[in-house]
Protein backbone atom coordinates (compact mmCIF):
# COMPACT_ATOMS: atom_id res chain seq x y z
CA UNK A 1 76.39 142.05 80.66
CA UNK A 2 72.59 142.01 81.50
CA UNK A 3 71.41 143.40 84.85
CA UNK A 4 67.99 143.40 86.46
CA UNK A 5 66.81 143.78 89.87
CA UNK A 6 63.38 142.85 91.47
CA UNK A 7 61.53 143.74 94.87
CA UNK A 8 59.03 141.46 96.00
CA UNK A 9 57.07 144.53 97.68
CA UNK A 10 58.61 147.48 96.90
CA UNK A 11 59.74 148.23 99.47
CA UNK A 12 60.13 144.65 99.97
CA UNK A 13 62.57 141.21 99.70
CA UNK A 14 65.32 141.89 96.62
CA UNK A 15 67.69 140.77 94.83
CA UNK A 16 70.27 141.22 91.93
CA UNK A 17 70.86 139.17 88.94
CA UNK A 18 73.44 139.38 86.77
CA UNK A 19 74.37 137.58 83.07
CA UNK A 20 78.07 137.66 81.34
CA UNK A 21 78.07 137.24 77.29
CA UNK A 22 80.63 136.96 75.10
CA UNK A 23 80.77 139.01 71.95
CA UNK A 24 78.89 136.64 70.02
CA UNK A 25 75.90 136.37 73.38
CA UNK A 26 76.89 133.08 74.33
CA UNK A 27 76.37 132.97 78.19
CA UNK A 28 79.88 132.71 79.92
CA UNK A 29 78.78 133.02 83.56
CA UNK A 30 75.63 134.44 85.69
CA UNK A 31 75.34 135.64 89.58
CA UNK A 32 72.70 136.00 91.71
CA UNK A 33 72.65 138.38 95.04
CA UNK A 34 70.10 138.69 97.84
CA UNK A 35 69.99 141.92 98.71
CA UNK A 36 67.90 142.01 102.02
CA UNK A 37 64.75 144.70 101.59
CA UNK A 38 65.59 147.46 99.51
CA UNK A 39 62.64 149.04 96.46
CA UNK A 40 62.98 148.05 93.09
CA UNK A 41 65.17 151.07 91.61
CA UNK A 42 67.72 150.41 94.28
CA UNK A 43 67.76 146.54 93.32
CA UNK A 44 68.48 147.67 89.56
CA UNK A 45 71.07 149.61 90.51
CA UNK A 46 73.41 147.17 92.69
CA UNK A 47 72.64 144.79 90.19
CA UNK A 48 74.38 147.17 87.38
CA UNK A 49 76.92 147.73 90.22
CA UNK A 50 77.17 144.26 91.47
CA UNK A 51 77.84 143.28 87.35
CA UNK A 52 80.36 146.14 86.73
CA UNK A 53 82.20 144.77 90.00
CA UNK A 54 82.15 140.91 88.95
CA UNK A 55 83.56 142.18 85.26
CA UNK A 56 86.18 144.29 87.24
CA UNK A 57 87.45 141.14 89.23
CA UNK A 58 87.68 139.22 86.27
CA UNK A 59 89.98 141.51 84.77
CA UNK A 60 87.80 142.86 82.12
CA UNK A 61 88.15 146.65 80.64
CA UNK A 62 85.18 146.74 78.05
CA UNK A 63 82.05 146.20 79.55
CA UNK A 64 78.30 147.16 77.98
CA UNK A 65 75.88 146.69 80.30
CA UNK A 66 71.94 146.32 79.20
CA UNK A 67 69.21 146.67 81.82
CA UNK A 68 65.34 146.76 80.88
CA UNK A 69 65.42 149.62 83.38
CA UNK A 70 65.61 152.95 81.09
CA UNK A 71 65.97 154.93 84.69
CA UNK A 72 68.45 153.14 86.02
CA UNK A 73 70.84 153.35 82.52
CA UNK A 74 69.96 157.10 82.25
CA UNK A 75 71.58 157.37 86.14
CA UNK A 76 74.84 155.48 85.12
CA UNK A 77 75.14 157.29 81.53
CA UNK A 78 74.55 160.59 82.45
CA UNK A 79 77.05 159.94 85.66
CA UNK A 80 74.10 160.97 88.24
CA UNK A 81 74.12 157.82 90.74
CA UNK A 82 72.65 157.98 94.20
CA UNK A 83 75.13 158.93 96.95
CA UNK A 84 75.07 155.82 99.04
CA UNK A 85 77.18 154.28 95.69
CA UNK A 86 78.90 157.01 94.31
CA UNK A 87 81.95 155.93 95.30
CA UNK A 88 81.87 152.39 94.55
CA UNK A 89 80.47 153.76 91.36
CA UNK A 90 83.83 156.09 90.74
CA UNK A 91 86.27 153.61 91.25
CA UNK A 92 84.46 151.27 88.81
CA UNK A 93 84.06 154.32 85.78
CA UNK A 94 88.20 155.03 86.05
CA UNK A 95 88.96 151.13 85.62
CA UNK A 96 86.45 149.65 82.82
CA UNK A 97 85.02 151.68 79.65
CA UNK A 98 81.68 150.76 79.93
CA UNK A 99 78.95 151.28 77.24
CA UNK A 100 75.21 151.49 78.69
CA UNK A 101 71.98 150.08 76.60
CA UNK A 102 67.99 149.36 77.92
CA UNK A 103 66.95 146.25 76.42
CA UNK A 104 63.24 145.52 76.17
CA UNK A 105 61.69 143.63 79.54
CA UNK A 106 60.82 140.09 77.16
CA UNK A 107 64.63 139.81 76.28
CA UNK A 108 66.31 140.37 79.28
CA UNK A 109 64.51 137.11 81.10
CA UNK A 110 68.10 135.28 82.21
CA UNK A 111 68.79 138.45 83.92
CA UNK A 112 65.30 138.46 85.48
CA UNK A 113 65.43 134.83 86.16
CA UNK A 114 68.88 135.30 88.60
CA UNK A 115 67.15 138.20 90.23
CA UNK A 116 64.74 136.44 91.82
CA UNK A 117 66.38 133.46 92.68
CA UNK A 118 67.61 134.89 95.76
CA UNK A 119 65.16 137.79 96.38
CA UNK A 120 63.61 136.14 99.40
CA UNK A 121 66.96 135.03 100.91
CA UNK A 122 68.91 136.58 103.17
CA UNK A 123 71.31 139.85 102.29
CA UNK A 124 74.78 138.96 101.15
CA UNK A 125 73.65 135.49 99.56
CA UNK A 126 75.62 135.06 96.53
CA UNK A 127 75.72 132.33 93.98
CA UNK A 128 78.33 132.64 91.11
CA UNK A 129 78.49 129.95 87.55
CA UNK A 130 81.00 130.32 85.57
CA UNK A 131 79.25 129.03 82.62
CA UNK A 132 75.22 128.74 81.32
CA UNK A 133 73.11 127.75 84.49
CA UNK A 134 71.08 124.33 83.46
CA UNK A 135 68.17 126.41 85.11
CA UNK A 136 68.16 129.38 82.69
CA UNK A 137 66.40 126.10 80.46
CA UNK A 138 64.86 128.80 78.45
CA UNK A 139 67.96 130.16 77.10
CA UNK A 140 68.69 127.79 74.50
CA UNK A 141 71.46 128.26 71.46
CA UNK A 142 70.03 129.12 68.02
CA UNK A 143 65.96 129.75 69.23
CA UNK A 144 64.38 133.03 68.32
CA UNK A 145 62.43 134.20 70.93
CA UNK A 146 60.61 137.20 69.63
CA UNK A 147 60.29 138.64 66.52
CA UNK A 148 59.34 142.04 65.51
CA UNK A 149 57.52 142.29 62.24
């Protein structure tokens, strides 16, 4: 699952985007969530809640979550979330074993893509796909988009 939040101001307009993968990375579904104005940090950290929540629904127990936020991932892992979603954050950790990673900023652009979507509408809007967006046009099957040498 790959999270991201953005802040357009910070604090400013947010929102949360959120990408499910398969074991193989195939894109199985993506969500997008306007979060009203929050700061940046606290937009990366519904969307890892917002994701964990969507997986939970679904009826998943094995989750690993990748954010290009290395504070945000140290938070979850270490168990030290803010208080205003610790407990959203507790009933989430007893349900789903979840396994945390930071992924670099150029690799996590679906996730990125979803977050801003809805950044500048209103808090609460949601849009759910249960497959690959046509949007995300950039995510294409079997292209290599970096390379490290």
């Amino acid at each position: 699952m790959g999270c991201d939040g953005c802040s357009r101001g910070n604090p400013g307009p947010s929102g949360a985007g959120v990408i499910l993968r398969d074991h193989t990375g195939n894109t199985i579904g993506a969500m997008s969530v306007g979060l009203g104005i929050c700061t940046n940090f606290v937009a990366e950290l519904l969307a890892i809640i917002l994701g964990l929540e969507w997986a939970l629904d679904r009826g998943w127990s094995k989750i690993w979550v990748t954010s290009d936020s290395q504070t945000t991932i140290t938070c979850f892992a270490s168990d030290k979330v803010l208080w205003f979603i610790n407990s959203r954050w507790n009933n989430i950790r007893k349900n789903l074993t979840i396994k945390f990673s930071t992924v670099f900023r150029e690799t996590n652009f679906a996730a990125d893509t979803m977050s801003k979507r809805v950044a500048n509408l209103p808090l609460g809007t949601k849009e759910t796909f249960d497959h690959r967006p046509s949007f995300l046009a950039i995510e294409n099957p079997n292209t290599y988009y970096f390379r490290f040498s």
